[in-house]
Protein backbone atom coordinates (compact mmCIF):
# COMPACT_ATOMS: atom_id res chain seq x y z
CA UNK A 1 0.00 0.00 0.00
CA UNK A 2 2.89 2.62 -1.07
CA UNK A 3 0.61 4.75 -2.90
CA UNK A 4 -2.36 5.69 0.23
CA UNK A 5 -3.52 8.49 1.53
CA UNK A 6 -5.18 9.32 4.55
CA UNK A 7 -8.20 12.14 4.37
CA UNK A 8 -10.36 13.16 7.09
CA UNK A 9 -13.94 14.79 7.64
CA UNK A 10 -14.91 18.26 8.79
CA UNK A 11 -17.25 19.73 10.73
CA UNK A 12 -20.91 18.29 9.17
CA UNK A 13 -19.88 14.83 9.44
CA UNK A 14 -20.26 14.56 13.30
CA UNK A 15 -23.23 13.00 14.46
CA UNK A 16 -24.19 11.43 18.00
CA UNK A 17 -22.75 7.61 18.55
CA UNK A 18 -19.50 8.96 16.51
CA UNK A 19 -16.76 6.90 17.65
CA UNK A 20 -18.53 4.61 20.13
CA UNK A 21 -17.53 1.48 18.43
CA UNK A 22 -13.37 1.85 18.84
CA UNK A 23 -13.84 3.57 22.09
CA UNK A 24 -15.90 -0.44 23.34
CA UNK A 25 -13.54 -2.50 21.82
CA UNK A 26 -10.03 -0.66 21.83
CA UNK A 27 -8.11 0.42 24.67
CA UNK A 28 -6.02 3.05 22.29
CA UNK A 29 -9.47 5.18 21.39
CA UNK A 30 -10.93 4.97 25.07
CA UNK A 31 -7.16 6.45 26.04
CA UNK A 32 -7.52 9.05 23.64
CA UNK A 33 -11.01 10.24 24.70
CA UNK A 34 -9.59 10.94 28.07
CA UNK A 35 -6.53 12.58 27.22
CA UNK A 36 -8.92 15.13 25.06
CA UNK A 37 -10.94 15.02 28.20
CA UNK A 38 -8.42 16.08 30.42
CA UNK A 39 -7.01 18.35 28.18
CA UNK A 40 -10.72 20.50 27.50
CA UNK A 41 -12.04 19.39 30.90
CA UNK A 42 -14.82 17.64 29.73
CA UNK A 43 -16.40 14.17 29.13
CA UNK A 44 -16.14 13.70 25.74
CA UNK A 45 -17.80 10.09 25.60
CA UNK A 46 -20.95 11.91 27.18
CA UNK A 47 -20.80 14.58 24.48
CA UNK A 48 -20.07 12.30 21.31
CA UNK A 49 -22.25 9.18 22.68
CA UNK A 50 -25.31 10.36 24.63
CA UNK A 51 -28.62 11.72 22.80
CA UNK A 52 -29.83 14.19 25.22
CA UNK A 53 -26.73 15.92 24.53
CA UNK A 54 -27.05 16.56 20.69
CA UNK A 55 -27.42 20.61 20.81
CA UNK A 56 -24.27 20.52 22.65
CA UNK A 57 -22.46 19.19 20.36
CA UNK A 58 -23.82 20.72 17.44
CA UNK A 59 -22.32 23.82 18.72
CA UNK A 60 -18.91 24.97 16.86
CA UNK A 61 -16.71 25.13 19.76
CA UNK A 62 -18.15 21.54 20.81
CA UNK A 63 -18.46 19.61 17.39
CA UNK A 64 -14.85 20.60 16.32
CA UNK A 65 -13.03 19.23 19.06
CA UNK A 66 -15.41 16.30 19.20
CA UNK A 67 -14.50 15.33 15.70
CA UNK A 68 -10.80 15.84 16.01
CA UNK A 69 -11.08 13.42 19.14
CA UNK A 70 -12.94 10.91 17.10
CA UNK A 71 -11.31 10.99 14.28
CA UNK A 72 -7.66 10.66 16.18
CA UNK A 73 -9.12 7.94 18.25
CA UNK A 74 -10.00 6.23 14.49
CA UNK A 75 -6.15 7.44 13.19
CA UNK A 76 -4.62 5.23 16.41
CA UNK A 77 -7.06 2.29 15.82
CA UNK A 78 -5.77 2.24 12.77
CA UNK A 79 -1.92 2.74 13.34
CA UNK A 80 -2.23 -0.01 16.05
CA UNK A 81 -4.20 -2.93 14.09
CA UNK A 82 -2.81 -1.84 10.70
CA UNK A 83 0.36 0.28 11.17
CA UNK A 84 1.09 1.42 7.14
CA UNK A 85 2.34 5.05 7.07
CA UNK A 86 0.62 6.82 4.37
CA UNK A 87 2.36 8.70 1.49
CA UNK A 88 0.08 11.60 1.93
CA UNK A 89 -2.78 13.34 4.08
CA UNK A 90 -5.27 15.81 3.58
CA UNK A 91 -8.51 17.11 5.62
CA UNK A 92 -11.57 18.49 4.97
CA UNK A 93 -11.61 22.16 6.88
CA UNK A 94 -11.70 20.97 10.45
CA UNK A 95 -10.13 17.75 9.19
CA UNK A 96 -6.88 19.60 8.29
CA UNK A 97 -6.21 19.80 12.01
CA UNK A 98 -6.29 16.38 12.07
CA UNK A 99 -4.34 15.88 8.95
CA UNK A 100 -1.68 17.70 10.91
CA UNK A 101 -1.88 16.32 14.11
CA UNK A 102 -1.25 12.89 13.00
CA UNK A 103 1.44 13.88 10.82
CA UNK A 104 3.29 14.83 13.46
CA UNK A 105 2.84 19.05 12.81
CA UNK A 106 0.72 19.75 15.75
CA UNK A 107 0.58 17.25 19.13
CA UNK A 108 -2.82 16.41 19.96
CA UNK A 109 -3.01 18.24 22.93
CA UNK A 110 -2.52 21.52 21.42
CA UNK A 111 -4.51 20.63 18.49
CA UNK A 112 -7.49 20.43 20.72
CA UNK A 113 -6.63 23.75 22.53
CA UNK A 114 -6.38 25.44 19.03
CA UNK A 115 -9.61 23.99 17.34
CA UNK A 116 -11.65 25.11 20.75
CA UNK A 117 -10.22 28.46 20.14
CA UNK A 118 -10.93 28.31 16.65
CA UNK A 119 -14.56 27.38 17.56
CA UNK A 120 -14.88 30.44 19.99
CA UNK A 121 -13.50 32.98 17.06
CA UNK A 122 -15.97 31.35 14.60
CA UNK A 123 -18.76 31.84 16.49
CA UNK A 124 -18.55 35.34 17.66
CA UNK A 125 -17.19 36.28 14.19
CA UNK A 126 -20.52 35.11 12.49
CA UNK A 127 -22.59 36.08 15.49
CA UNK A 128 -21.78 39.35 13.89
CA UNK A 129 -23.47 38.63 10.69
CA UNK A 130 -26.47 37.40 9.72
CA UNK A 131 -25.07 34.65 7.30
CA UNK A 132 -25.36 31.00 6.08
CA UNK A 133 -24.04 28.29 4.06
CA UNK A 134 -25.79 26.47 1.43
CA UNK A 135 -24.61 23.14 -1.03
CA UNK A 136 -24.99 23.67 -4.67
CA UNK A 137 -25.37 20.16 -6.24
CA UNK A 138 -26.02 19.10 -10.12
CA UNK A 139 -24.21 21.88 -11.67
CA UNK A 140 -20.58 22.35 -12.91
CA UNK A 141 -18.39 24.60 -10.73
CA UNK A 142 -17.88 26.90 -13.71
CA UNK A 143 -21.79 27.91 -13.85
CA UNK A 144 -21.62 28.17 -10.34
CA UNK A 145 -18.91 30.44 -10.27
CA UNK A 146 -20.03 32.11 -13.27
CA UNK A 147 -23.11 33.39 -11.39
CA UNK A 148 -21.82 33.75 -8.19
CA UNK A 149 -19.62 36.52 -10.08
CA UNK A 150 -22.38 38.28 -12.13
CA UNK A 151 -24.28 38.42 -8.86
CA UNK A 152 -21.39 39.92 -6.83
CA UNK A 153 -20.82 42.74 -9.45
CA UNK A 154 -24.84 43.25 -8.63
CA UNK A 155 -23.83 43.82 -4.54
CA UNK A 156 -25.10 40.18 -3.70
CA UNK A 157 -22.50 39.12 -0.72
CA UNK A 158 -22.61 35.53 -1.66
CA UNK A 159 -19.04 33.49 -2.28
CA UNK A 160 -17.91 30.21 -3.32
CA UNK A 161 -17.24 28.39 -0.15
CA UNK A 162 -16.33 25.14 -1.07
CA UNK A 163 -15.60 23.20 -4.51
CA UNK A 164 -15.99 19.29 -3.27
CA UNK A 165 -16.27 17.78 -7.12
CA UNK A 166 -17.27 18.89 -10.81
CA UNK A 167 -21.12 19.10 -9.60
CA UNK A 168 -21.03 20.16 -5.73
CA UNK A 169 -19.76 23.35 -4.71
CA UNK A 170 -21.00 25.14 -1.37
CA UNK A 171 -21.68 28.59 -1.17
CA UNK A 172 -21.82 31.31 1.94
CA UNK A 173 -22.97 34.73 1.75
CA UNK A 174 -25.35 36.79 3.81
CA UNK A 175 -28.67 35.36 4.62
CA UNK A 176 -30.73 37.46 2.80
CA UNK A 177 -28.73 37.07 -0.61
CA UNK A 178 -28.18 33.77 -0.72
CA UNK A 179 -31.67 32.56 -1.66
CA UNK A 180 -31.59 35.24 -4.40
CA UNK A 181 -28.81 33.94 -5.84
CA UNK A 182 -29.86 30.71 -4.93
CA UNK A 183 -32.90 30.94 -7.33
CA UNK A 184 -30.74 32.15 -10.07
CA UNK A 185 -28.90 28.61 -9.66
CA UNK A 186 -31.66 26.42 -9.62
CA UNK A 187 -32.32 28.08 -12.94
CA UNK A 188 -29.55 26.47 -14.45
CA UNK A 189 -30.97 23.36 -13.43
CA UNK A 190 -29.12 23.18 -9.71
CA UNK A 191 -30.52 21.74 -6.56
CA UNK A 192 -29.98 24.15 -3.51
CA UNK A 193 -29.58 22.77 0.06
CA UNK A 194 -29.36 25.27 3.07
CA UNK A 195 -26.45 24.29 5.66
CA UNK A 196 -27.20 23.84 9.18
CA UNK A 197 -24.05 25.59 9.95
CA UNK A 198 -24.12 28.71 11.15
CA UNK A 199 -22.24 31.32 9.76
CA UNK A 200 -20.50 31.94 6.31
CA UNK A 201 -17.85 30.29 6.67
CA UNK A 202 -14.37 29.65 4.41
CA UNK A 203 -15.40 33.08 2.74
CA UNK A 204 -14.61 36.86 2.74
CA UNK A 205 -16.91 37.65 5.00
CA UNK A 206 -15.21 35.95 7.85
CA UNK A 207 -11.99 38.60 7.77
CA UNK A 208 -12.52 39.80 11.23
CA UNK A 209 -11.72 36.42 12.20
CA UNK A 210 -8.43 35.93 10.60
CA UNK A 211 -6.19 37.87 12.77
CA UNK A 212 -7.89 36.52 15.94
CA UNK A 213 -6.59 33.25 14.54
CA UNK A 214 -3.43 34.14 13.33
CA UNK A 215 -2.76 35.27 16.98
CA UNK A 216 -4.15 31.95 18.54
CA UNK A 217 -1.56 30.18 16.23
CA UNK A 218 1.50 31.66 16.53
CA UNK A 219 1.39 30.98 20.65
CA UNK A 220 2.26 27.45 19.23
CA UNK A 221 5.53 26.07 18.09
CA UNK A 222 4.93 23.57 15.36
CA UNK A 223 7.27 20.94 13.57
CA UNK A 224 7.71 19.53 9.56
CA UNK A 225 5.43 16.95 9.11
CA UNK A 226 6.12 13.22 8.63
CA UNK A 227 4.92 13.10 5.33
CA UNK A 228 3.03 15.78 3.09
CA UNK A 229 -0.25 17.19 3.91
CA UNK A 230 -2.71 19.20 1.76
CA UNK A 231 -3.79 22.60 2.49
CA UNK A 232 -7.21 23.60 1.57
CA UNK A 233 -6.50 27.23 0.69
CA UNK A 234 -4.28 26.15 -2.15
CA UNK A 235 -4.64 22.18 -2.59
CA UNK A 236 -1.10 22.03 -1.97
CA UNK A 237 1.70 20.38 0.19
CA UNK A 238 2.51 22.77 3.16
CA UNK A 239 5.91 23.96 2.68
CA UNK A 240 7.12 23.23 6.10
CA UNK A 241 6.69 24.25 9.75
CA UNK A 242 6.25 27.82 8.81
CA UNK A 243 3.17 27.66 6.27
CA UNK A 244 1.35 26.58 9.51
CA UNK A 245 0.12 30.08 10.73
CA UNK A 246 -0.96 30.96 6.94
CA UNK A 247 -2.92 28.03 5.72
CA UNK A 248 -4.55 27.91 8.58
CA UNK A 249 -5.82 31.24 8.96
CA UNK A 250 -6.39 31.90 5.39
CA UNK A 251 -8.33 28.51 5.46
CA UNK A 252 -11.04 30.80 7.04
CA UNK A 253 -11.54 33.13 4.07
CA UNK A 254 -10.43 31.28 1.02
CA UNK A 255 -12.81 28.24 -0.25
CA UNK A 256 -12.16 24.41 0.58
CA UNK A 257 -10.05 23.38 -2.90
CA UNK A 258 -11.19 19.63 -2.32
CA UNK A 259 -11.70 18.73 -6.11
CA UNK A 260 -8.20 20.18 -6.43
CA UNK A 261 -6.86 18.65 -3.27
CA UNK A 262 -8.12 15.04 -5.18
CA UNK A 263 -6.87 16.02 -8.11
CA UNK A 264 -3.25 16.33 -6.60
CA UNK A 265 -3.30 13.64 -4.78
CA UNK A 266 -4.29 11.44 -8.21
CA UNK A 267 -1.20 13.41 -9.88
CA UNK A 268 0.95 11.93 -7.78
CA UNK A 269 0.22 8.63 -8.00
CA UNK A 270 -2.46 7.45 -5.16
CA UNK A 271 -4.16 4.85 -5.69
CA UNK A 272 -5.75 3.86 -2.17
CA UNK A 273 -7.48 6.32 0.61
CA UNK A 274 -8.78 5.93 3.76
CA UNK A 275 -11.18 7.87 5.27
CA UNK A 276 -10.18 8.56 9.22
CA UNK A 277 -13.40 9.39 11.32
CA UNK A 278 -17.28 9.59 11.10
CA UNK A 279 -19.90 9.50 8.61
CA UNK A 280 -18.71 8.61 4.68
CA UNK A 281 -18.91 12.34 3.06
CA UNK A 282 -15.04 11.97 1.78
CA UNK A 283 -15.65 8.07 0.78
CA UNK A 284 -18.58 9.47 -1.43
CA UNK A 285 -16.79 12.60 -2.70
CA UNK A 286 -14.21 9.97 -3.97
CA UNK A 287 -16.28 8.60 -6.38
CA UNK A 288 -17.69 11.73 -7.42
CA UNK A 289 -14.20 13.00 -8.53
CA UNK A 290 -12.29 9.87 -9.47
CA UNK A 291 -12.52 6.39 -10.23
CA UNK A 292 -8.66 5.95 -9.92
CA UNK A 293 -8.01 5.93 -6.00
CA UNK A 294 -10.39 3.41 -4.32
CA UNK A 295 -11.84 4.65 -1.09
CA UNK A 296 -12.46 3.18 2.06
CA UNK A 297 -14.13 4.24 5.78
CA UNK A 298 -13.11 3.52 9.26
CA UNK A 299 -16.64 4.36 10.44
CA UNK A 300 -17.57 1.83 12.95
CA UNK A 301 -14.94 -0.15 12.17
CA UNK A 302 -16.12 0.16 8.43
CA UNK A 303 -13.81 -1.33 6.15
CA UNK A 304 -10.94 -2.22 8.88
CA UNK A 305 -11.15 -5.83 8.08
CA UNK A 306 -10.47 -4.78 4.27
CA UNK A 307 -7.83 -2.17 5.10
CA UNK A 308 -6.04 -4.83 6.87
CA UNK A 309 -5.71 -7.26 4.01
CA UNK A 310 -4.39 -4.42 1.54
């Protein structure tokens, strides 16, 4: 398995009873919910397992951290029962924390204090605004963008968000433009889905938040990473320990590059991913951008079994 890479979910994928099956039956995931517990002082098997407690995690500063738990609990499961270092790694938004993390960039520990603060800086940044998010499936990114542009040049504050494969792009922009523009893309024969996230995100209109990040950041010292990981801003390889503080905090303004981030990884030869955490949004985005890498998901154990015998 020379040619794998490991890709992980963001913040949309989380969902209550995330992570529950390596946390019964491995020691390594149960060890790594309480070190996030100890670290955020706070039960984190109460807030990713128990029902009653959905709203909390749905909240940014909650479901980030939760994730990033869960999905390193899923990395270690895997490094323990399988143990083959990937050629390269790439996240989804939240995901590139992870990304990071397990590359060695960012220790766990801190990667949890960061993506709480990150959470915090979100949330009063689009407290400010009244905006949304919103998926745009069943039409090319070029009509997409081509619209998003004419309608910008008419003072619409809408922005492409995200560009996940050839016919899903997500868009953020302030509430009440985004279901004009919205209209203007179902047109064209789209099909519009509001996000429950709350705030127009990974777009322009998230600026006041970049600096509050930036500063968050650079209280960290950070190290080159094991093996190349994809930045969303650019769908490129982080040129060492220093990018850290820029991808990260331009991440906030600048869309997700995901089609491009596949695209790279395909250019250089991958043949094999593994999606590390909950949910199967990468696994499907796979297959909506290339048959050549074949995709499988540690959900629940998933496709362990399979993963092993690769």
């Amino acid at each position: 398995m020379k040619n794998l890479a490991l890709i992980y979910p963001g913040v949309g994928s989380h969902h209550v009873g995330m992570g529950k099956y390596f946390y019964d039956n491995f020691k390594i995931a149960r060890e790594t919910f309480e070190e996030a517990g100890e670290v955020l002082k706070q039960d984190m098997a109460g807030l990713c397992f128990t029902g009653e407690k959905k709203d909390r995690l749905d909240t940014l500063e909650n479901s980030q951290t939760a994730l990033l738990t869960v999905s390193m609990a899923t990395y270690r499961v895997y490094m323990a029962e399988v143990g083959k270092m990937p050629r390269y790694a790439a996240g989804h938004s939240l995901g590139e924390y992870t990304a990071l993390s397990t590359a060695g960039v960012i220790g766990f520990p801190e990667a949890l204090a960061i993506v709480r603060q990150r959470g915090i800086i979100l949330k009063q940044a689009s407290a400010a605004m009244d905006g949304m998010m919103a998926w745009v499936i069943n039409l090319e990114n070029q009509m997409v963008e081509k619209i998003i542009a004419e309608s910008s040049a008419q003072g619409e504050q809408v922005y492409i968000s995200a560009i996940d494969s050839p016919v899903q792009t997500s868009i953020s922009g302030i509430k009440s433009a985004l279901p004009v523009v919205g209209r203007k893309l179902e047109k064209e024969g789209a099909i519009v889905y509001p996000l429950r996230m709350s705030g127009p995100f990974h777009s322009p209109l998230m600026q006041e938040a970049v600096p509050r990040m930036e500063a968050v950041l650079r209280q960290y010292k950070f190290k080159n990473a094991q093996y190349p990981v994809i930045a969303n801003q650019n769908a490129r390889p982080y040129d060492g320990k220093d990018s850290v503080v820029e991808n990260l905090s331009r991440q906030l303004i600048r869309p997700i590059r995901w089609k491009d981030t596949i695209r790279h990884l395909q250019d250089q030869g991958i043949t094999t991913a593994i999606e590390m955490g909950p949910d199967k949004v990468l696994k499907h985005l796979m297959k909506n951008n290339t048959g050549a890498i074949d995709t499988y998901s540690m959900e629940n154990g998933g496709d362990l079994e399979k993963v092993k015998s690769l």
